[in-house]
Protein backbone atom coordinates (compact mmCIF):
# COMPACT_ATOMS: atom_id res chain seq x y z
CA UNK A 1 117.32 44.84 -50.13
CA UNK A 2 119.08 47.37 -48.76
CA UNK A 3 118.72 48.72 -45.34
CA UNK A 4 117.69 51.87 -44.34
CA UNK A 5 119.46 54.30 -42.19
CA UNK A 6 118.56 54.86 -38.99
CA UNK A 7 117.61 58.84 -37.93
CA UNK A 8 120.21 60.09 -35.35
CA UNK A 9 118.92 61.06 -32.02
CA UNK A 10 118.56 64.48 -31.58
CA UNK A 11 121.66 66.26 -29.27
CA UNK A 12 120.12 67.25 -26.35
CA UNK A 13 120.31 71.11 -25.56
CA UNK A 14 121.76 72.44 -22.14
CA UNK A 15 120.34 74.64 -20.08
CA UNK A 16 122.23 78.35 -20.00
CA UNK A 17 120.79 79.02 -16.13
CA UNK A 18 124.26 78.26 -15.28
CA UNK A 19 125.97 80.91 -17.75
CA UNK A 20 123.64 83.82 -16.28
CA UNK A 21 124.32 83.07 -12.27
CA UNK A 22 126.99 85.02 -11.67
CA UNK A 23 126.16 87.38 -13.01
CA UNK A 24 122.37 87.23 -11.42
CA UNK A 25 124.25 86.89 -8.29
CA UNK A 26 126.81 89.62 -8.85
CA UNK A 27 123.78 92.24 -9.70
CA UNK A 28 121.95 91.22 -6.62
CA UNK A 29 124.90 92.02 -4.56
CA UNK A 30 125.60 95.26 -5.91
CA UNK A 31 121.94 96.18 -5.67
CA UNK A 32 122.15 95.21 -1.89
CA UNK A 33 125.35 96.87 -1.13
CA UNK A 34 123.84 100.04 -3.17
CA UNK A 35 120.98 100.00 -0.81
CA UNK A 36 123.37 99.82 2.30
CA UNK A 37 125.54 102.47 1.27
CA UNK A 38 122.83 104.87 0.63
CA UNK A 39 121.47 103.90 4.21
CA UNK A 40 124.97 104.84 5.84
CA UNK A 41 125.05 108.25 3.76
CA UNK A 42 121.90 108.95 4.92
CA UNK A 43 122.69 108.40 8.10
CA UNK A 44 126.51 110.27 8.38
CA UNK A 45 124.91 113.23 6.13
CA UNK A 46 121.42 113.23 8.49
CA UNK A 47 124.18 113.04 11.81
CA UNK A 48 126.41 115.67 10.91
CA UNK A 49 123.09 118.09 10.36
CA UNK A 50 121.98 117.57 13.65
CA UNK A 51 125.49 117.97 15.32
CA UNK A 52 125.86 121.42 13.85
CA UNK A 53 122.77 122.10 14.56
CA UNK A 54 123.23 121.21 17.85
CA UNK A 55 126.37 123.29 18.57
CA UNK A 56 124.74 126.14 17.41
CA UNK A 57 122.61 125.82 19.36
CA UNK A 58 124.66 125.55 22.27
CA UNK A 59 126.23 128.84 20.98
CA UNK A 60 129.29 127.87 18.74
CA UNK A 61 129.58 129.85 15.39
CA UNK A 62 129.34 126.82 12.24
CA UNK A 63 130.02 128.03 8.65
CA UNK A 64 130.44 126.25 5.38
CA UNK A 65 130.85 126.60 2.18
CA UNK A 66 129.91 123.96 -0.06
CA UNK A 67 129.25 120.38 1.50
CA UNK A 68 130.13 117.19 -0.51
CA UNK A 69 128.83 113.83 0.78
CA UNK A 70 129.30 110.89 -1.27
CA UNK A 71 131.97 107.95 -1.79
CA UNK A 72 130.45 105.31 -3.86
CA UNK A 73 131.01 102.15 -3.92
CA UNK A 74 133.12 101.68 -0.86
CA UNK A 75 133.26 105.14 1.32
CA UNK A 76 131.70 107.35 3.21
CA UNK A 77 133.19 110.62 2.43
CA UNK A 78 132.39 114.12 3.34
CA UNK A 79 134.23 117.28 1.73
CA UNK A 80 133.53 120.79 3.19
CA UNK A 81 134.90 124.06 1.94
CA UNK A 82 135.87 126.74 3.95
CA UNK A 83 134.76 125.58 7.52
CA UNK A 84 134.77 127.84 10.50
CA UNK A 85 134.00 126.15 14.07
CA UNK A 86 134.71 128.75 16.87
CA UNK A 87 133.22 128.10 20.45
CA UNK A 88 131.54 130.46 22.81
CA UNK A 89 135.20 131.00 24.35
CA UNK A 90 136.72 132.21 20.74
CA UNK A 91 138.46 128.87 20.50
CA UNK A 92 138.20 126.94 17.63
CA UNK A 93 139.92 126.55 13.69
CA UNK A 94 138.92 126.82 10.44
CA UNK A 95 140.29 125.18 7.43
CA UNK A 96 139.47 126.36 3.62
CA UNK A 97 139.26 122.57 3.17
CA UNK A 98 138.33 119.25 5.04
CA UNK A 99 137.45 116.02 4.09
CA UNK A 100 137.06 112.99 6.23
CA UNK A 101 136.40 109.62 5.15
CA UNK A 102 134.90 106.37 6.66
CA UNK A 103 135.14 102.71 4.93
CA UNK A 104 131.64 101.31 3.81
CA UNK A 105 131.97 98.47 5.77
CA UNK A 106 133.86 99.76 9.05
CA UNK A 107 131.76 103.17 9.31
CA UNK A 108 133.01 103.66 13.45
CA UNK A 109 136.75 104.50 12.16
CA UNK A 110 137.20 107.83 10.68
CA UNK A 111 139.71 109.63 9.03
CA UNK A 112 140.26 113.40 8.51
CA UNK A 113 142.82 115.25 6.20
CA UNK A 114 143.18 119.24 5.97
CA UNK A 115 145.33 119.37 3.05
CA UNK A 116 145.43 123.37 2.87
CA UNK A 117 146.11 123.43 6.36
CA UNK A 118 144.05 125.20 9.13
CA UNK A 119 144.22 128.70 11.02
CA UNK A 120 143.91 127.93 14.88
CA UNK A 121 141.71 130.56 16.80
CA UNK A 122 142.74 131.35 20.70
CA UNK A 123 140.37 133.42 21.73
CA UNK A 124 142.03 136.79 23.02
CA UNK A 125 145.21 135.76 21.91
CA UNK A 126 144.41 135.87 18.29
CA UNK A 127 144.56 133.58 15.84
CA UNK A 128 147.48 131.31 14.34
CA UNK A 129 148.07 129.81 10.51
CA UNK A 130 149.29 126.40 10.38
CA UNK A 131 150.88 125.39 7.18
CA UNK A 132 152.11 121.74 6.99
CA UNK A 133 152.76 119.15 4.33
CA UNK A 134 150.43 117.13 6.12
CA UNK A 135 147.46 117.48 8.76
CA UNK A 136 145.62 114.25 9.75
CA UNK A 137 143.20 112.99 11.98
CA UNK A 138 141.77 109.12 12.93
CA UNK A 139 138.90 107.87 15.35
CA UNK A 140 137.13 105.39 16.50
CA UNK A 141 135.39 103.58 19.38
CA UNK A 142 132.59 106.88 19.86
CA UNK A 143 130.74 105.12 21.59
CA UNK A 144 132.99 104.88 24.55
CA UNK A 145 133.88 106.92 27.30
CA UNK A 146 136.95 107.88 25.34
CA UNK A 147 137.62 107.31 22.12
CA UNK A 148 140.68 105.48 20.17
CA UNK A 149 142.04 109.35 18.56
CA UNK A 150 145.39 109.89 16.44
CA UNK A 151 146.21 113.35 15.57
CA UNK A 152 149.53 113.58 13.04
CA UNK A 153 150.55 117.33 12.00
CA UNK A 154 153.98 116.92 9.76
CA UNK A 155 156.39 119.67 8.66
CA UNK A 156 154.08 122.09 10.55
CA UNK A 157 155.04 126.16 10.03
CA UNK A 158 153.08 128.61 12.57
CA UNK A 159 152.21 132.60 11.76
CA UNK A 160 150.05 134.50 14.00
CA UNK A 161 148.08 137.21 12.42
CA UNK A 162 148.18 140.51 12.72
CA UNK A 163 147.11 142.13 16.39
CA UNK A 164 147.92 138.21 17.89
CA UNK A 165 149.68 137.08 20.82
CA UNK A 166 153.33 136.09 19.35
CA UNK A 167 153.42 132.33 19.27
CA UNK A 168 155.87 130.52 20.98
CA UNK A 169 156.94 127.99 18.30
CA UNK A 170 158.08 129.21 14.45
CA UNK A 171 157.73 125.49 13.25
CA UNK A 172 157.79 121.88 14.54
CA UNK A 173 158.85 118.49 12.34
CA UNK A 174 155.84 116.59 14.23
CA UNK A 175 152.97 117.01 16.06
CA UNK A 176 151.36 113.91 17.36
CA UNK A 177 148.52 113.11 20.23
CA UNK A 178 147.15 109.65 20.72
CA UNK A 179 144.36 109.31 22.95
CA UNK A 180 143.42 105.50 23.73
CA UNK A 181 141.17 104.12 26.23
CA UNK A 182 142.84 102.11 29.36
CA UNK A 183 140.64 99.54 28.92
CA UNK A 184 142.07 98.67 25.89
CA UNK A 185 145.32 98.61 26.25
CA UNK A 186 147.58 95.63 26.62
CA UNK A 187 147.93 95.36 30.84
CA UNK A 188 144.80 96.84 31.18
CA UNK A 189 144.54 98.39 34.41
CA UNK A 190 147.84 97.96 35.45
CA UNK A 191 148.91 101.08 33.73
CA UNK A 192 146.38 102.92 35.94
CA UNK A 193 146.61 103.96 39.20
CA UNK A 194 144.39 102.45 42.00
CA UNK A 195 141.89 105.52 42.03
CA UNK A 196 141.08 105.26 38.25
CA UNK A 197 138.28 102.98 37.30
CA UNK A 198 140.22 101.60 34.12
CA UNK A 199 136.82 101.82 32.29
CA UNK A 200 136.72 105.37 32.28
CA UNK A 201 140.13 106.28 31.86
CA UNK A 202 142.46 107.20 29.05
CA UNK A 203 145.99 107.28 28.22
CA UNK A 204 147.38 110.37 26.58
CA UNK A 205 150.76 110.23 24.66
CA UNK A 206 151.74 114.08 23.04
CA UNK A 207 155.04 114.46 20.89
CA UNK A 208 156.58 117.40 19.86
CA UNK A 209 159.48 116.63 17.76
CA UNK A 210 162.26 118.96 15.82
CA UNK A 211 160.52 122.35 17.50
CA UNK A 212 161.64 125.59 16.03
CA UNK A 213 161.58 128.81 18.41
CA UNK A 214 160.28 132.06 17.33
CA UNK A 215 162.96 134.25 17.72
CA UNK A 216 162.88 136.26 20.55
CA UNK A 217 160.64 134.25 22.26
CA UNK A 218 160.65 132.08 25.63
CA UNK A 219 161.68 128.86 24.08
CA UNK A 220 164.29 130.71 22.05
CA UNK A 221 166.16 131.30 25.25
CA UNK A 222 165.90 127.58 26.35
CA UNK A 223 167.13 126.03 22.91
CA UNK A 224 169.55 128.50 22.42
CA UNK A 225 169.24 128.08 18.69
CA UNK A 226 168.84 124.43 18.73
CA UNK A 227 164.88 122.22 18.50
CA UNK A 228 162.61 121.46 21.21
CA UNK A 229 161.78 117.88 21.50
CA UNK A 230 159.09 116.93 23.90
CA UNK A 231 156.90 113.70 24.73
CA UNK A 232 154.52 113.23 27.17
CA UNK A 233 152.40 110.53 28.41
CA UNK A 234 149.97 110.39 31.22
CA UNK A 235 146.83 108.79 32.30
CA UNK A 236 144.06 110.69 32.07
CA UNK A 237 140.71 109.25 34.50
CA UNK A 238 136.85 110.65 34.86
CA UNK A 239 136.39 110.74 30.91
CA UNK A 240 132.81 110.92 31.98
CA UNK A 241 133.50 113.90 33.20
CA UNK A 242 134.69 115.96 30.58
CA UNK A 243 132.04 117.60 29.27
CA UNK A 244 131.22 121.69 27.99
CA UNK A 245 131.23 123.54 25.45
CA UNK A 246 134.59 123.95 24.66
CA UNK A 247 138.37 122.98 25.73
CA UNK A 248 138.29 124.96 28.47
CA UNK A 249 135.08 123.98 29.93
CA UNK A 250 135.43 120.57 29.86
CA UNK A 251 138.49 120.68 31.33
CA UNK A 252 137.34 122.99 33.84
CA UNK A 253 134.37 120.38 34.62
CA UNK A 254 136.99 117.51 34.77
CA UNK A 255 139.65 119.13 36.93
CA UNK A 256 136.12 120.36 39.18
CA UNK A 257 135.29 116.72 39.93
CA UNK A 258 138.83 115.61 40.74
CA UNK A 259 140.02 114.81 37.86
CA UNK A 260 143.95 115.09 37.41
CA UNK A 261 146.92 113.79 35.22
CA UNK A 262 148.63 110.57 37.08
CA UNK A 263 151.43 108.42 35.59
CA UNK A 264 153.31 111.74 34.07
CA UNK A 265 156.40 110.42 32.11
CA UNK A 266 158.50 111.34 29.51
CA UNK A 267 161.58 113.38 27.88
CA UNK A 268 162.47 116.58 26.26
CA UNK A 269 165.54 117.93 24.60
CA UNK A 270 165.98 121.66 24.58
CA UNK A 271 169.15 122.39 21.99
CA UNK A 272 172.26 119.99 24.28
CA UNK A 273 170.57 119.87 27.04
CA UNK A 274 168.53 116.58 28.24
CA UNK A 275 165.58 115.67 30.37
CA UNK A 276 163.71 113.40 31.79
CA UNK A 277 160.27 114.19 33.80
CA UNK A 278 157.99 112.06 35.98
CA UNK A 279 155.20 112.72 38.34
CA UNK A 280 152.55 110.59 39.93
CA UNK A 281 149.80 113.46 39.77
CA UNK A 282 149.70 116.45 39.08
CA UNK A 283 146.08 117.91 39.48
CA UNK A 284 144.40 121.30 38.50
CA UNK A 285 144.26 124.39 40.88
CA UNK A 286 140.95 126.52 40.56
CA UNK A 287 142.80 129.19 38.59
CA UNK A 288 142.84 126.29 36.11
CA UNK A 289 146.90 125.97 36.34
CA UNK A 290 148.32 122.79 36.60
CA UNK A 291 149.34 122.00 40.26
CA UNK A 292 152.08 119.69 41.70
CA UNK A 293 155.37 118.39 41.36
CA UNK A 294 157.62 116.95 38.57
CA UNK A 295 161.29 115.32 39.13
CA UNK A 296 163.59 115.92 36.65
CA UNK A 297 166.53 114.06 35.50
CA UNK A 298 168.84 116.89 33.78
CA UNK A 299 171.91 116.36 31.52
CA UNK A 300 174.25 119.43 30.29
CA UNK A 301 170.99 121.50 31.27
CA UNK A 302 173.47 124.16 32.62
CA UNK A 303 172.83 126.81 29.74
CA UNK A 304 168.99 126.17 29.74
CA UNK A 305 168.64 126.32 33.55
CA UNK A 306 170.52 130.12 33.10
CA UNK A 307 168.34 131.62 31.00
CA UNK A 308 164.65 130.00 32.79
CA UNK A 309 166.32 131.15 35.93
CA UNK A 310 168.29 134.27 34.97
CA UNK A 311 171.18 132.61 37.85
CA UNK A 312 173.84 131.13 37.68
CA UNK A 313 173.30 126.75 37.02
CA UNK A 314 176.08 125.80 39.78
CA UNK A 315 173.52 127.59 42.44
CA UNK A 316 171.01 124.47 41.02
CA UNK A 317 172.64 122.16 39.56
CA UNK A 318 175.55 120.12 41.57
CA UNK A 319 176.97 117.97 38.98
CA UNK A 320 176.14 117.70 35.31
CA UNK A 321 173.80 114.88 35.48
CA UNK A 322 171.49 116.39 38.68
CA UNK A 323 167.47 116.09 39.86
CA UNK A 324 165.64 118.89 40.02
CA UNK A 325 162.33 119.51 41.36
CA UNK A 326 160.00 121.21 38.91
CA UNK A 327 156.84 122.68 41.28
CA UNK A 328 153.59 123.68 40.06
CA UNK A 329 151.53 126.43 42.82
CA UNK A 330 149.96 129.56 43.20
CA UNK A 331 149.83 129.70 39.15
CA UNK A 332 153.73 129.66 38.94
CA UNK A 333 156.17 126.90 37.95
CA UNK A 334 159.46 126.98 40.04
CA UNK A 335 162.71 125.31 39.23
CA UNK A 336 164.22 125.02 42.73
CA UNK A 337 163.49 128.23 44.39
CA UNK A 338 163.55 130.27 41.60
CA UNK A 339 160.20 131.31 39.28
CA UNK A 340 160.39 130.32 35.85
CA UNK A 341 157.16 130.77 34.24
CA UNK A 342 153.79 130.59 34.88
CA UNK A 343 152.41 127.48 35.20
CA UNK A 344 150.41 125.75 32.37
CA UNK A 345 146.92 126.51 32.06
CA UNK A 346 144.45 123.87 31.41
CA UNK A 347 141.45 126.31 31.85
């Protein structure tokens, strides 16, 4: 008798669950980070509403043309078109384009490009076109007393417009200003002097580098056909106290409540000549002219001291490496005892 076969158990069947997870989990993710980004653009487009609405109010002239906020997935971007922000003063720029831009997940830090350049506004001195091949801008840390800025200009090309004050400068290889908090630094305090509460301080570097003169004009005569190259630092205390409507009058409120410039150190390069500058403070007068005195280090400055003094250098300068005293008062900046210009006005 022959035996029968046996049925074959059935293969068992596996669950797909598995398969789908990902991508469950990859959908849920997206959903969520949808949700967040549409938060944050809520907020930056809801924030920048109410802070031009605020500086009208406070009597600054805000136009646009169209407005652009989006970014998806991983910005925060904002494009406007032909923006005008002048102060009360008749400070201020404009740019025919600006967009600034603000990672997803770090929305503090903030970066700002004006790729068709800007036209700077100075009140009764008319207003200047800057052309560059590149005009940027960082921040971060707003909720300090100071915060972390970069400014970067590159290849920049000035034009005043018709009926403006000449400007002093034809064209400059770099512009840059960093502006970061004391507190923050490596040292800390130590950079500071012992009347600046390192919390509410700031340290200020400027460059100017591969100036141009206008032709004809003051710097002209100190270059004698050559670049300007300048950099500054300084620390810069009572960030609480800079506060107004515009350049002027917060610098006007600072300098009011004792604030100053301590720590001033740095270079410049005027055609040959050579130049090193320090001060330990140099404050403003209540004309709003920097006051005080800066020692400088001079190298083959013999032509440059000529023309700024319109005397001959061997009744200033004893050897070709000398110190000078550069003194800020009564508005007028004196090399020795002879007037050179006025002195620089903060306000």
């Amino acid at each position: 008798m022959s035996e029968v076969p046996k049925e074959a158990a059935p293969t068992p069947r596996h669950s797909r669950v598995g398969l789908f997870a990902p991508f469950g989990i990859a959908l849920l993710a997206l959903a969520m980070w949808s949700v967040w980004w549409a938060v944050l653009i809520e907020r930056v487009d809801s924030g920048l509403n109410d802070r031009i609405a605020t500086l009208r109010e406070a009597g600054w002239t805000v136009t646009y043309g169209a407005q652009q906020v989006n970014g998806w997935p991983f910005r925060a971007s904002v494009r406007l078109r032909d923006l005008e922000l002048i102060a009360p003063s008749g400070q201020g720029v404009s740019a025919p384009a600006l967009a600034a831009e603000a990672m997803a997940w770090d929305p503090d830090r903030w970066v700002l490009a004006a790729r068709d350049g800007l036209v700077l506004a100075r009140g009764d001195k008319g207003k200047v076109t800057l052309d560059a091949a590149a005009v940027r801008a960082s921040g971060s840390g707003w909720g300090n007393a100071y915060p972390n800025l970069a400014v970067e200009i590159v290849e920049a090309r000035f034009r005043h417009l018709p009926g403006a004050v000449a400007f002093p400068l034809a064209s400059g290889a770099r512009i840059e200003v960093y502006v970061r908090p004391i507190a923050g630094l490596e040292g800390g305090p130590s950079v500071a002097q012992p009347e600046t509460d390192p919390t509410d301080a700031a340290d200020v570097l400027v460059r100017l580098i591969g100036a141009r003169a206008r032709p004809g004009g003051p710097v002209a005569a100190l270059t004698r056909g050559g670049t300007l190259t300048v950099q500054g630092e300084a620390v810069v205390p009572r960030a609480r106290d800079l506060s107004g409507q515009d350049v002027a009058g917060l610098t006007a409120a600072w300098a009011r409540s004792g604030g100053a410039l301590l720590n001033v150190r740095g270079e410049l390069t005027a055609g040959t000549s050579t130049a090193q500058f320090a001060s330990p403070r140099l404050a403003a007068g209540t004309d709003g002219r920097l006051a005080g005195q800066v020692t400088l280090t001079a190298r083959d400055a013999a032509a440059a001291v000529s023309s700024l003094t319109g005397a001959p250098a061997e009744s200033i300068l004893s050897t070709p490496e000398s110190t000078l005293s550069l003194t800020f008062a009564d508005g007028e900046a004196r090399l020795g005892p002879f007037a050179v210009a006025p002195a620089p006005k903060l306000f």
